[in-house]
PDB file of N, CA and C in Angstrom:
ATOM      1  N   UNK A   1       0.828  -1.175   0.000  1.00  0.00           N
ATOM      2  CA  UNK A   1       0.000   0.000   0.000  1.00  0.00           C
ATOM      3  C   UNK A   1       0.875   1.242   0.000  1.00  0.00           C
ATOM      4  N   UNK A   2       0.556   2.579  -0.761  1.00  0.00           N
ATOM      5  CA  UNK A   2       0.950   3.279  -0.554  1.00  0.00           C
ATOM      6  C   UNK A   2       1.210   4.347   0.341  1.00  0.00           C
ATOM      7  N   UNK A   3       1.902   5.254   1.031  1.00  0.00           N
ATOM      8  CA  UNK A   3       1.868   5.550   2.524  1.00  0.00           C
ATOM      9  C   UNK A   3       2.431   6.717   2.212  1.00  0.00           C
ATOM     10  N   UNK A   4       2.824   7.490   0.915  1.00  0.00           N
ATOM     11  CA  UNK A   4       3.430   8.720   0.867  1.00  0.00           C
ATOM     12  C   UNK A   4       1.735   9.681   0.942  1.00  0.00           C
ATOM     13  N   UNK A   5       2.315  11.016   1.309  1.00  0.00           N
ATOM     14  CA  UNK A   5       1.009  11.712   0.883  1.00  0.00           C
ATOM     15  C   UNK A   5       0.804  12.544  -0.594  1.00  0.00           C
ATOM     16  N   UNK A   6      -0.073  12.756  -1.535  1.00  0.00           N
ATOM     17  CA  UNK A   6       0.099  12.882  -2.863  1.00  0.00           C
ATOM     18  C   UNK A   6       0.725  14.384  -2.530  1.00  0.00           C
ATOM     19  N   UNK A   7       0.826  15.098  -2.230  1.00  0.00           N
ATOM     20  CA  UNK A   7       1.784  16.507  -2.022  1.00  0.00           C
ATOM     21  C   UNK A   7       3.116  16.323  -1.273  1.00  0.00           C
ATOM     22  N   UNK A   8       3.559  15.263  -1.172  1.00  0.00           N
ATOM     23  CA  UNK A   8       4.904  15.013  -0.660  1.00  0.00           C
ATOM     24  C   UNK A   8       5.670  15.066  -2.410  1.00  0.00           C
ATOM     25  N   UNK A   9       7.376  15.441  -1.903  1.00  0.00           N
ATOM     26  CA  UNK A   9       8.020  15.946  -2.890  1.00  0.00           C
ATOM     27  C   UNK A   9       8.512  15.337  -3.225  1.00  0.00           C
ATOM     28  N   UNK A  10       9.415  14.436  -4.446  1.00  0.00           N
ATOM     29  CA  UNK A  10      10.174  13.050  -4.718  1.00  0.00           C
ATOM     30  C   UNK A  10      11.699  13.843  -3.971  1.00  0.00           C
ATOM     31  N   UNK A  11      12.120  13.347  -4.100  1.00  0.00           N
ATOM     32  CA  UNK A  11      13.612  13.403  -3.686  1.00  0.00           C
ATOM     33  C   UNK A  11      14.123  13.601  -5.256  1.00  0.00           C
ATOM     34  N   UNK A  12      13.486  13.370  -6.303  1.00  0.00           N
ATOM     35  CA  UNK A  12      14.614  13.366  -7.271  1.00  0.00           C
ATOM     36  C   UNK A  12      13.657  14.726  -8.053  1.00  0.00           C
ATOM     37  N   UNK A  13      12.804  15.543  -7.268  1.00  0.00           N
ATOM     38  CA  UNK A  13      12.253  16.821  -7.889  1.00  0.00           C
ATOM     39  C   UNK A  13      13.477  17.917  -8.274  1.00  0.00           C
ATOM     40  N   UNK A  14      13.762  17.910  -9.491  1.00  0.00           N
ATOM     41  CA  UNK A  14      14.835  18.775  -9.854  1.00  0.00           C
ATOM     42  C   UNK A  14      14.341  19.960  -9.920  1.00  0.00           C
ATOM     43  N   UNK A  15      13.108  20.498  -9.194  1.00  0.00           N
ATOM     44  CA  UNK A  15      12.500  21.873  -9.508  1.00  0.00           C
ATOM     45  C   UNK A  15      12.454  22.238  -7.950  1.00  0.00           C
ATOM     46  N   UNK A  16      12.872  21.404  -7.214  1.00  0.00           N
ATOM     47  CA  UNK A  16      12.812  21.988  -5.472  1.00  0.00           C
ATOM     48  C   UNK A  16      13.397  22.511  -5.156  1.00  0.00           C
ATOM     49  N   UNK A  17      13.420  23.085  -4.303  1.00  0.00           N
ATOM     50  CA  UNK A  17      13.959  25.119  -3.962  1.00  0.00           C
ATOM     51  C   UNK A  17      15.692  24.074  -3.258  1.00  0.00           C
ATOM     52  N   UNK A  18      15.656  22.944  -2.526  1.00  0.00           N
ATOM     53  CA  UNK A  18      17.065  22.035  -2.093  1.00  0.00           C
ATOM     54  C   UNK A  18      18.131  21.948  -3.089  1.00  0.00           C
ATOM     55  N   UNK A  19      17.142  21.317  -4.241  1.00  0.00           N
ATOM     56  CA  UNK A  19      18.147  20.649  -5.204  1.00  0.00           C
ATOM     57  C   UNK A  19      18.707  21.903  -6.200  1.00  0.00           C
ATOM     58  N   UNK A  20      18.141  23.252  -6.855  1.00  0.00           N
ATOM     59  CA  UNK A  20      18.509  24.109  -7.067  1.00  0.00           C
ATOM     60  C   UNK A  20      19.779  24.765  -6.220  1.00  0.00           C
ATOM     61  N   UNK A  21      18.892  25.087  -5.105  1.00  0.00           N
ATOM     62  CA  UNK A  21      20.074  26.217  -4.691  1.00  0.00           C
ATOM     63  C   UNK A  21      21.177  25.307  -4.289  1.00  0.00           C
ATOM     64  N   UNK A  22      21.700  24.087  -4.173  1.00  0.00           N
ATOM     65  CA  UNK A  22      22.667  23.000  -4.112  1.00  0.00           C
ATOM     66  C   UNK A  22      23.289  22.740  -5.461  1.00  0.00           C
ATOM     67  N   UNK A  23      22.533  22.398  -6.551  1.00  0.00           N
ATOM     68  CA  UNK A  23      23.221  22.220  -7.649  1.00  0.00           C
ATOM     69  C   UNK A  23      23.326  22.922  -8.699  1.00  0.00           C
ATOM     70  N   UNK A  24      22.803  24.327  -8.365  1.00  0.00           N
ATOM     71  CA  UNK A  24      22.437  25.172  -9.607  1.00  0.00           C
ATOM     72  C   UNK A  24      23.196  26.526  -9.070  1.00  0.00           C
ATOM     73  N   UNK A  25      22.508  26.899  -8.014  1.00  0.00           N
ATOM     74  CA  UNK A  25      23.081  28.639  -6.998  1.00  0.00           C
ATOM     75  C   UNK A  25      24.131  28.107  -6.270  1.00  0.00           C
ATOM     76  N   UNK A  26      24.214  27.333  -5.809  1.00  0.00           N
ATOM     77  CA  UNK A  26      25.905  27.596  -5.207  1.00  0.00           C
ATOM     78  C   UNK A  26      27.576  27.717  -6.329  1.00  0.00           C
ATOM     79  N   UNK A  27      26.986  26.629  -6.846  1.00  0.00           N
ATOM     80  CA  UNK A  27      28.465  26.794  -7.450  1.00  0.00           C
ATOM     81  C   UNK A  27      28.208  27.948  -8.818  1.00  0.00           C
ATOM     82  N   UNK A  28      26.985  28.564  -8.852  1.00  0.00           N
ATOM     83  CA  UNK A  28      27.260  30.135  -9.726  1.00  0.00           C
ATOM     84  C   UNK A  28      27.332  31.245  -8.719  1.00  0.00           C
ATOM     85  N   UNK A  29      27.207  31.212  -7.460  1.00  0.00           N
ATOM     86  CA  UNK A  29      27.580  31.974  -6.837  1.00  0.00           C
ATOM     87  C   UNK A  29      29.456  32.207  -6.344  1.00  0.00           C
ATOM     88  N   UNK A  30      30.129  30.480  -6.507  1.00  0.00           N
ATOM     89  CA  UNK A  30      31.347  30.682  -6.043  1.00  0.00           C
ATOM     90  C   UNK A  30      32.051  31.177  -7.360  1.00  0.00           C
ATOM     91  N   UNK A  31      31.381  30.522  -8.730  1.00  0.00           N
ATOM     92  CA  UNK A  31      31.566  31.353  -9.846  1.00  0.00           C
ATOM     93  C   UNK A  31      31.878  32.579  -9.841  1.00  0.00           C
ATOM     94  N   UNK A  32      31.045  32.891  -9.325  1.00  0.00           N
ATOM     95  CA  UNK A  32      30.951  34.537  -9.668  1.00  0.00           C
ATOM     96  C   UNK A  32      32.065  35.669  -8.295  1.00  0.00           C
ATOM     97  N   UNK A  33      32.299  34.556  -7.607  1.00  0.00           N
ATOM     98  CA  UNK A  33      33.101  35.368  -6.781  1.00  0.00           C
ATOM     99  C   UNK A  33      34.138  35.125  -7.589  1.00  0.00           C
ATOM    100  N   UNK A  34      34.816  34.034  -8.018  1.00  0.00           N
ATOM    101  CA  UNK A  34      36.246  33.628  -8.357  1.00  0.00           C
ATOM    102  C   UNK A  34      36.232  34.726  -9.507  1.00  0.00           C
ATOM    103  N   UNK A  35      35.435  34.941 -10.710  1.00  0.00           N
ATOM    104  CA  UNK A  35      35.321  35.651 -11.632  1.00  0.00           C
ATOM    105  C   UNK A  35      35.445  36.949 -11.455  1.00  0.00           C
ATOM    106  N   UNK A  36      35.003  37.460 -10.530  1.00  0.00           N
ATOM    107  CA  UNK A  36      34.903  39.257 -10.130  1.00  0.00           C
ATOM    108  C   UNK A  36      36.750  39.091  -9.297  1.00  0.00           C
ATOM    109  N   UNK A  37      36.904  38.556  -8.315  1.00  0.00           N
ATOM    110  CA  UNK A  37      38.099  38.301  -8.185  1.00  0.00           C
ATOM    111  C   UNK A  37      39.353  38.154  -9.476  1.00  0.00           C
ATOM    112  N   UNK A  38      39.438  37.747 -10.132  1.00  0.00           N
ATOM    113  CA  UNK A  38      39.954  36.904 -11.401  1.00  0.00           C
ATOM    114  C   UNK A  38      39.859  38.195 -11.700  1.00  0.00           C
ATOM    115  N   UNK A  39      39.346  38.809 -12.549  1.00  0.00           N
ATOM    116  CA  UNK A  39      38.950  40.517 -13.013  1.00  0.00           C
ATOM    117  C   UNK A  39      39.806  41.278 -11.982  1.00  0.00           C
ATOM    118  N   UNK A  40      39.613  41.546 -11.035  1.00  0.00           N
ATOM    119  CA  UNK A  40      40.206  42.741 -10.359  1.00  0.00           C
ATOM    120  C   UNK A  40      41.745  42.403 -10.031  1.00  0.00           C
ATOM    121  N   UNK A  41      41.886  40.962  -9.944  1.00  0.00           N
ATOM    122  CA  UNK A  41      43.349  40.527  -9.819  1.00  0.00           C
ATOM    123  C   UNK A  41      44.115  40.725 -11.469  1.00  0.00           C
ATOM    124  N   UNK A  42      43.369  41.064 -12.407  1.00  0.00           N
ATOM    125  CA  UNK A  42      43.983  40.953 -13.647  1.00  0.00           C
ATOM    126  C   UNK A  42      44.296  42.084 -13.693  1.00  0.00           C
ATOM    127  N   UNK A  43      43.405  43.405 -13.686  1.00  0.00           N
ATOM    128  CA  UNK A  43      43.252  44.636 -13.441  1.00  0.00           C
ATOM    129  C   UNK A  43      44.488  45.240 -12.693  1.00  0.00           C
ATOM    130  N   UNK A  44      44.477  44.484 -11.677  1.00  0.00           N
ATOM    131  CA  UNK A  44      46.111  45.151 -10.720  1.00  0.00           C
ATOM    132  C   UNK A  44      47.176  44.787 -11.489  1.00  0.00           C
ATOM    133  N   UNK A  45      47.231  43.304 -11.825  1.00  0.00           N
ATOM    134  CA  UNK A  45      48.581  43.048 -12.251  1.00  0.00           C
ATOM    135  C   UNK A  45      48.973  43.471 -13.766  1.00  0.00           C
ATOM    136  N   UNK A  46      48.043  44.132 -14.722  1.00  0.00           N
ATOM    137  CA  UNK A  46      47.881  44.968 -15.952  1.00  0.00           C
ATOM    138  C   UNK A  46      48.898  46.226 -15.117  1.00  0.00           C
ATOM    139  N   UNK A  47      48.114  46.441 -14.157  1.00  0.00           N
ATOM    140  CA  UNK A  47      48.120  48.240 -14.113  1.00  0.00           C
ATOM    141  C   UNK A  47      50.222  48.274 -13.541  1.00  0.00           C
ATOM    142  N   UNK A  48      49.912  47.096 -12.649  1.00  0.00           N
ATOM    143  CA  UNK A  48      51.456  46.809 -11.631  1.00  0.00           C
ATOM    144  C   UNK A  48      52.797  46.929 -13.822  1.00  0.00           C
ATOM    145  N   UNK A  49      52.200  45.707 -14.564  1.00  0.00           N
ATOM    146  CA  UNK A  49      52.774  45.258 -15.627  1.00  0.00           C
ATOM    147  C   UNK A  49      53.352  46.714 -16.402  1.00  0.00           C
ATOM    148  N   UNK A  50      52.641  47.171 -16.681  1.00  0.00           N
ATOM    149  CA  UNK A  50      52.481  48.310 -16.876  1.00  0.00           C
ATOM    150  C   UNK A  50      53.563  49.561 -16.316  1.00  0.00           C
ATOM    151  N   UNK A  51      53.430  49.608 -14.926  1.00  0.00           N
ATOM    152  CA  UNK A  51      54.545  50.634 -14.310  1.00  0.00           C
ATOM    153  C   UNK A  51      55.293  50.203 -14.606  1.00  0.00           C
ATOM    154  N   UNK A  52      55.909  48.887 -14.452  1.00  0.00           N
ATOM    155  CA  UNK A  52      57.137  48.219 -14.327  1.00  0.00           C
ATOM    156  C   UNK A  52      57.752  48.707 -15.722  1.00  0.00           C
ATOM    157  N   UNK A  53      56.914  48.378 -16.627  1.00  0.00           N
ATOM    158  CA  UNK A  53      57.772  48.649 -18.352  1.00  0.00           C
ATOM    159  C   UNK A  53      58.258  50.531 -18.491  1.00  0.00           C
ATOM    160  N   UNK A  54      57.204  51.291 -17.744  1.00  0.00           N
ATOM    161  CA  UNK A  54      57.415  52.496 -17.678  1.00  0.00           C
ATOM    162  C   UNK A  54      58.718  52.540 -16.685  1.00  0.00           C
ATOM    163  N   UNK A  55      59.114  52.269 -15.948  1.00  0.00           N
ATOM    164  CA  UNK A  55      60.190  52.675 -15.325  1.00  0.00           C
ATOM    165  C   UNK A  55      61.358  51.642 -16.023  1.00  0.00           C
ATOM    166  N   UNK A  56      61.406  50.964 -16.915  1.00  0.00           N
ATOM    167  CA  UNK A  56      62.408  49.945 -17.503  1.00  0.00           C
ATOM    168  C   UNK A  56      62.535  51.234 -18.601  1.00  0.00           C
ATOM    169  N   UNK A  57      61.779  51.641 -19.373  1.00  0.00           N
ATOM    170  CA  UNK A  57      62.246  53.175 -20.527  1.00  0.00           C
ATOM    171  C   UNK A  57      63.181  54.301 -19.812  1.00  0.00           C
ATOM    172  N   UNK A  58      62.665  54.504 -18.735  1.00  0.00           N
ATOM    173  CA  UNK A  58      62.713  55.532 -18.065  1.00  0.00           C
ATOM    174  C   UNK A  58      64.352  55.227 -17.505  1.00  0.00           C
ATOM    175  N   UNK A  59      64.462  54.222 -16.792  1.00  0.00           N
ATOM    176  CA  UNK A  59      65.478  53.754 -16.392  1.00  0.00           C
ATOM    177  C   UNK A  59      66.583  53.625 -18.249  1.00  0.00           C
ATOM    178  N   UNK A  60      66.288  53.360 -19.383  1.00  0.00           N
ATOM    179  CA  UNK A  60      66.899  52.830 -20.382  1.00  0.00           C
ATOM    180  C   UNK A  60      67.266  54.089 -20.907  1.00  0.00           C
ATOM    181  N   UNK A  61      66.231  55.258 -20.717  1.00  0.00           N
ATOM    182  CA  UNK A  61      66.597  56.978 -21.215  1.00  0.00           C
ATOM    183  C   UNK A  61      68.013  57.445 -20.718  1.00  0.00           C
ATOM    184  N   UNK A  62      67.887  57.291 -19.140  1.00  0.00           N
ATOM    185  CA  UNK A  62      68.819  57.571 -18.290  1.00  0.00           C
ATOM    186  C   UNK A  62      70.219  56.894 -18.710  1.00  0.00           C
ATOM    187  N   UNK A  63      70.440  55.987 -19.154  1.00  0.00           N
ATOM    188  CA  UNK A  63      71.325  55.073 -19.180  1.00  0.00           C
ATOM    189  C   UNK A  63      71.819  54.095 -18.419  1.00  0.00           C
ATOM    190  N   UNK A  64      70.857  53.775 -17.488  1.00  0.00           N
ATOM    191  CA  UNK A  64      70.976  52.835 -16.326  1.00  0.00           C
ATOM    192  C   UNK A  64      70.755  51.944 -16.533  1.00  0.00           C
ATOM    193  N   UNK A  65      69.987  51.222 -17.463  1.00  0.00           N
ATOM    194  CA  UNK A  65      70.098  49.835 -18.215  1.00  0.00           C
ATOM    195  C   UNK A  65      70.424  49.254 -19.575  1.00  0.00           C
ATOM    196  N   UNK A  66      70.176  48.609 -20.299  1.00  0.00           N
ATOM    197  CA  UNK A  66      70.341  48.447 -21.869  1.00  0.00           C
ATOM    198  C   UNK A  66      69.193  47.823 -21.917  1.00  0.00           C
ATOM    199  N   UNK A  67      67.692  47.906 -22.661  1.00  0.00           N
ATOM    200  CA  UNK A  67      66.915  47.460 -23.178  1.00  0.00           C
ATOM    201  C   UNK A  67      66.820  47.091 -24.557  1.00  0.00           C
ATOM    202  N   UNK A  68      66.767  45.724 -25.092  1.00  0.00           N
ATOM    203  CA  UNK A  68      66.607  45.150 -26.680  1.00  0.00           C
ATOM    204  C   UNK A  68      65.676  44.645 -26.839  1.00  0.00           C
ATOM    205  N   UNK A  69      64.879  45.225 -27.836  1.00  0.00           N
ATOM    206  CA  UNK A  69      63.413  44.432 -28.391  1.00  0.00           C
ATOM    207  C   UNK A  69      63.107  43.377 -28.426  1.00  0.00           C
ATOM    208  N   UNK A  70      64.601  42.150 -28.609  1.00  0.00           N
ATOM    209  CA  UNK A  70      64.228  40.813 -28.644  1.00  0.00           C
ATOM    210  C   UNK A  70      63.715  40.367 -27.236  1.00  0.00           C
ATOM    211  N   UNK A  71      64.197  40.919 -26.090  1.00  0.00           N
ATOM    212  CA  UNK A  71      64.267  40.578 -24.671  1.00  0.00           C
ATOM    213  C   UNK A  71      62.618  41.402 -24.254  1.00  0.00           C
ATOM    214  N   UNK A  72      62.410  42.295 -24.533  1.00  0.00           N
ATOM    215  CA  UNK A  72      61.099  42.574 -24.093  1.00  0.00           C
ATOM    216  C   UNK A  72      60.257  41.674 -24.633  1.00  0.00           C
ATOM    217  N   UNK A  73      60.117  41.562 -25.923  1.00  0.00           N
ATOM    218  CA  UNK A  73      59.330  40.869 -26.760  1.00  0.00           C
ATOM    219  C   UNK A  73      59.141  39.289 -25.927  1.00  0.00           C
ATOM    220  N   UNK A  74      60.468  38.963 -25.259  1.00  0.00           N
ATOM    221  CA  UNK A  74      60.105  37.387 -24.921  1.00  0.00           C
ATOM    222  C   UNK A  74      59.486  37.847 -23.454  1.00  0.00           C
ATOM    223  N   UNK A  75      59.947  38.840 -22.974  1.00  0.00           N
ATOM    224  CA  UNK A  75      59.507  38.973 -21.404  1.00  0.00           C
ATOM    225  C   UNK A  75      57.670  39.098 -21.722  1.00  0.00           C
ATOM    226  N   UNK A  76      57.258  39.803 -23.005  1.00  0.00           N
ATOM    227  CA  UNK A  76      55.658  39.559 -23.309  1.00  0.00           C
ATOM    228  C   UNK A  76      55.348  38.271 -23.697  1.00  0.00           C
ATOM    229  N   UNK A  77      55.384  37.755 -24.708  1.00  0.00           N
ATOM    230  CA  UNK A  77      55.228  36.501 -24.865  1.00  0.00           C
ATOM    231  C   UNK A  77      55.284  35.705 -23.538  1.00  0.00           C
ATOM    232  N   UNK A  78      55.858  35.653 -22.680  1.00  0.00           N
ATOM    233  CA  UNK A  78      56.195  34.618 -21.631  1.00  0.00           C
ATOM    234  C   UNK A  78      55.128  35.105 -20.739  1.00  0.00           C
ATOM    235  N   UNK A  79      54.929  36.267 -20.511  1.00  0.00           N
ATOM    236  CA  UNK A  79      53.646  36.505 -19.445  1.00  0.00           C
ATOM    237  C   UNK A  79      52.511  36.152 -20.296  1.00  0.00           C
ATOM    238  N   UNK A  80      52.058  36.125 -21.848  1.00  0.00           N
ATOM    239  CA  UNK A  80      50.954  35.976 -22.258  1.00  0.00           C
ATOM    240  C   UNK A  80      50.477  34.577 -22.265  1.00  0.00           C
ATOM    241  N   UNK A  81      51.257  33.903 -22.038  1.00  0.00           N
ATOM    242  CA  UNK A  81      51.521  32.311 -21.896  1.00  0.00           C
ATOM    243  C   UNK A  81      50.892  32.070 -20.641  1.00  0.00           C
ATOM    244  N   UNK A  82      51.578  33.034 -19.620  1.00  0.00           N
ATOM    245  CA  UNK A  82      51.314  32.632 -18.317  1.00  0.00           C
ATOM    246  C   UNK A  82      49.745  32.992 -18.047  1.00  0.00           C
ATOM    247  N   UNK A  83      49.477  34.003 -18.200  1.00  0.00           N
ATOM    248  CA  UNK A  83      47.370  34.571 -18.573  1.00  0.00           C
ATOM    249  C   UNK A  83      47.096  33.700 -18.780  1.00  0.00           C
ATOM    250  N   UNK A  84      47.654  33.221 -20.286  1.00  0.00           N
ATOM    251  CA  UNK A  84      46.294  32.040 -20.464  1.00  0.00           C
ATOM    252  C   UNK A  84      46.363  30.920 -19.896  1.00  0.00           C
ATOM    253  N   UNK A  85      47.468  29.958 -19.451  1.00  0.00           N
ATOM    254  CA  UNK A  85      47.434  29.012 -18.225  1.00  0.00           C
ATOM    255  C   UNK A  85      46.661  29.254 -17.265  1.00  0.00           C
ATOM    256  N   UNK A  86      46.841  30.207 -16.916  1.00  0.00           N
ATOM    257  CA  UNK A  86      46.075  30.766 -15.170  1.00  0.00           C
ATOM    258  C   UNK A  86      44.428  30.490 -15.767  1.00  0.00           C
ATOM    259  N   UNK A  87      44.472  31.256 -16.759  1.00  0.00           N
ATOM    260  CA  UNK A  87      42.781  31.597 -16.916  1.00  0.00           C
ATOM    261  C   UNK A  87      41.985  30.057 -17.573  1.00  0.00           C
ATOM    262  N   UNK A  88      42.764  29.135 -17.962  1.00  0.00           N
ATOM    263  CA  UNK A  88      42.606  27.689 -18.548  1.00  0.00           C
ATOM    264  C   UNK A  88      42.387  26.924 -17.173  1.00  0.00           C
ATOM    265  N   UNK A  89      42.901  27.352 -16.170  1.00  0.00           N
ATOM    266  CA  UNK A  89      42.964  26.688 -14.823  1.00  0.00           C
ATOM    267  C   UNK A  89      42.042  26.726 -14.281  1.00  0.00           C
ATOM    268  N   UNK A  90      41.462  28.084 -13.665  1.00  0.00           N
ATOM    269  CA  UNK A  90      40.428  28.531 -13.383  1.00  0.00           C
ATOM    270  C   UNK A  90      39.404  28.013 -13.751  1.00  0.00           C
ATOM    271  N   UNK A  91      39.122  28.192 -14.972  1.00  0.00           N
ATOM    272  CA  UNK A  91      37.557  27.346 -15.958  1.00  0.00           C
ATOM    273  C   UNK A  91      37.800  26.108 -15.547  1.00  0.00           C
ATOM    274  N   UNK A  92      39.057  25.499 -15.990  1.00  0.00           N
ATOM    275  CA  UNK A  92      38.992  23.521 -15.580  1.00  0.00           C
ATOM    276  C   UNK A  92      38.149  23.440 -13.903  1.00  0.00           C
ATOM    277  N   UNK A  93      38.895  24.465 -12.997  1.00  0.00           N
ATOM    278  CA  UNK A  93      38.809  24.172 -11.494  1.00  0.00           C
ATOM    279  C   UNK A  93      37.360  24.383 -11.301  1.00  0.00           C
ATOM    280  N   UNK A  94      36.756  25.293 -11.654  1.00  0.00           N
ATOM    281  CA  UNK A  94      35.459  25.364 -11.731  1.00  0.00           C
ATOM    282  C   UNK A  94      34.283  24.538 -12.242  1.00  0.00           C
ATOM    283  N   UNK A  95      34.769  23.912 -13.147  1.00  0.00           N
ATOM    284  CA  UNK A  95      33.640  22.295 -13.840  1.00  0.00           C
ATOM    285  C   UNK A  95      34.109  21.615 -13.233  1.00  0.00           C
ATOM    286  N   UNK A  96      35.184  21.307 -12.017  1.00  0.00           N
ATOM    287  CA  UNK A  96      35.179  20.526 -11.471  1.00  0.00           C
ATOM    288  C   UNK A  96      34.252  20.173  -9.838  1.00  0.00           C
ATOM    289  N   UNK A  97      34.131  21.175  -9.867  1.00  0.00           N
ATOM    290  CA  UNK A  97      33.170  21.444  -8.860  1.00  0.00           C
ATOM    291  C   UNK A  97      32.266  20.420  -8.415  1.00  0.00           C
ATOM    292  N   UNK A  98      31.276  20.555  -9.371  1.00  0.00           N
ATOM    293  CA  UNK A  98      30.738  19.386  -9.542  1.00  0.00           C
ATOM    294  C   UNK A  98      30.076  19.330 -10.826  1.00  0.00           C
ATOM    295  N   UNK A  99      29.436  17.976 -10.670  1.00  0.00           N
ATOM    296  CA  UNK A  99      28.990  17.503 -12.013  1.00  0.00           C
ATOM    297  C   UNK A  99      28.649  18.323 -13.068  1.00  0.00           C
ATOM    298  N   UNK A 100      27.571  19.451 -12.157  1.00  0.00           N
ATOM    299  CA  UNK A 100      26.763  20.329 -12.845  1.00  0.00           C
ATOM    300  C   UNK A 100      28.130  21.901 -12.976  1.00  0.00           C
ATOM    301  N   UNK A 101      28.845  21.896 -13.573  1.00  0.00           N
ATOM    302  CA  UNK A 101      29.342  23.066 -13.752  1.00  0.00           C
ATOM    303  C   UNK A 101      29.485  23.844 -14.536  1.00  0.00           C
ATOM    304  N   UNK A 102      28.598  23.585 -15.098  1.00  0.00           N
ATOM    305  CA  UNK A 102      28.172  24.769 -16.467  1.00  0.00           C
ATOM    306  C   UNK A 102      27.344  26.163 -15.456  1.00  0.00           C
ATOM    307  N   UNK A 103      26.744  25.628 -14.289  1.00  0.00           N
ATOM    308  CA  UNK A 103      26.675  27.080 -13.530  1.00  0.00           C
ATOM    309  C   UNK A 103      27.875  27.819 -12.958  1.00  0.00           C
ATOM    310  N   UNK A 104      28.618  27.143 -12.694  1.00  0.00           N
ATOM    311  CA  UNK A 104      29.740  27.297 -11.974  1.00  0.00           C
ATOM    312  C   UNK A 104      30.835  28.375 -12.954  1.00  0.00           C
ATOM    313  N   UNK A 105      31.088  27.872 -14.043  1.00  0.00           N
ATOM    314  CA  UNK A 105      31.404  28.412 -15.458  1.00  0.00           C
ATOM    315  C   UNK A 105      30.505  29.604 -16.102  1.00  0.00           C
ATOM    316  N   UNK A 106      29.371  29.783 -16.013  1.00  0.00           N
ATOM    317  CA  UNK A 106      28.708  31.156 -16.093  1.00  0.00           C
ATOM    318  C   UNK A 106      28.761  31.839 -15.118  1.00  0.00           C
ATOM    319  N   UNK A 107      28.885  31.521 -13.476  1.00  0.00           N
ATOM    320  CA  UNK A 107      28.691  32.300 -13.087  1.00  0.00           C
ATOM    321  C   UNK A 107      30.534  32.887 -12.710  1.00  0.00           C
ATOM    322  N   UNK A 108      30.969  32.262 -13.384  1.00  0.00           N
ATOM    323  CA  UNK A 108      32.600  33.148 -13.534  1.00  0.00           C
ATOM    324  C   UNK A 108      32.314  34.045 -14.757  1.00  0.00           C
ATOM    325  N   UNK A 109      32.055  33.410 -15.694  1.00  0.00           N
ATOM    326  CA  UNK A 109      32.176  34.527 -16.485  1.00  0.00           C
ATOM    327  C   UNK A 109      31.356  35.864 -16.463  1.00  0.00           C
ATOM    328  N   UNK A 110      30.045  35.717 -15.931  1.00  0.00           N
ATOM    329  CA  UNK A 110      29.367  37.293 -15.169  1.00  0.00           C
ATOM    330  C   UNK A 110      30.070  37.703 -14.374  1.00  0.00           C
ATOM    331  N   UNK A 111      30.863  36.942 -13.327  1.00  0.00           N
ATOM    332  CA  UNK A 111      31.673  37.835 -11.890  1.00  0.00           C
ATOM    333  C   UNK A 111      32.480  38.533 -12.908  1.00  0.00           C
ATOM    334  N   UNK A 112      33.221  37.712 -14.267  1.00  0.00           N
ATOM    335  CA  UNK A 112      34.352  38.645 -14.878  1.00  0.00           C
ATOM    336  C   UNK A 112      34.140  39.502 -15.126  1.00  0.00           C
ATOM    337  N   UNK A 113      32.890  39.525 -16.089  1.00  0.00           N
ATOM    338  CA  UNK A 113      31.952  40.647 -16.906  1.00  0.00           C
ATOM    339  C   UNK A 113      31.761  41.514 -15.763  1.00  0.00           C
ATOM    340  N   UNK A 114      31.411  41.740 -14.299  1.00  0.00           N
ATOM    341  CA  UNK A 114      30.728  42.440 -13.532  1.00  0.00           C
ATOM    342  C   UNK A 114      32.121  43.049 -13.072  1.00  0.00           C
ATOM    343  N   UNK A 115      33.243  42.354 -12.701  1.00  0.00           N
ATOM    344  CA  UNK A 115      34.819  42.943 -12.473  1.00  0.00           C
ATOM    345  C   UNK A 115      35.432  43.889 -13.088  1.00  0.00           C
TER     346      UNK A 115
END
């Protein structure tokens, strides 16, 4: 005989306010922190990247160093390498989350967009 009551909820209701905010809102919420993070950490180390080359001219005007195009050129290349590792990492670490990480993965890329 049956003994559930007909308004009891299955356990496998993928529309229940449990199984959502567990498999759907959490991991686009940690998304979206890592992403707005990820953004503002890129943002500094642009702006940091940046001074540094300005005082390498500045320093090269003066005559206090010797700067050659081939050597900058690899010092870019080698950080652009390093961006996209980092940012390849990030996305992997995030579908790993769990199963469902295609929220997890949007909600990085809005934190970025919102960063």
């Amino acid at each position: 005989m049956n003994t559930q009551p007909v308004d009891a909820a299955s356990s496998t209701d993928i529309f229940s306010s449990a199984f959502l905010l567990g498999n759907v809102g959490t991991p686009f919420v940690i998304g979206l922190a890592v992403g707005y993070f990820a953004k503002k950490m890129l943002r500094t180390v642009l702006f940091l990247g940046g001074a540094a080359i300005v005082l390498l001219f500045v320093a090269e005007y003066y005559d206090v160093i010797d700067i050659t195009d081939e050597k900058l050129q690899h010092a870019a290349s080698a950080a652009t390498e390093a961006a996209k590792s980092s940012g390849g990492f990030l996305v992997d670490r995030l579908t790993s989350v769990t199963s469902k990480g295609a929220s997890g993965v949007g909600g990085f890329f809005v934190g970025f967009k919102l960063g």
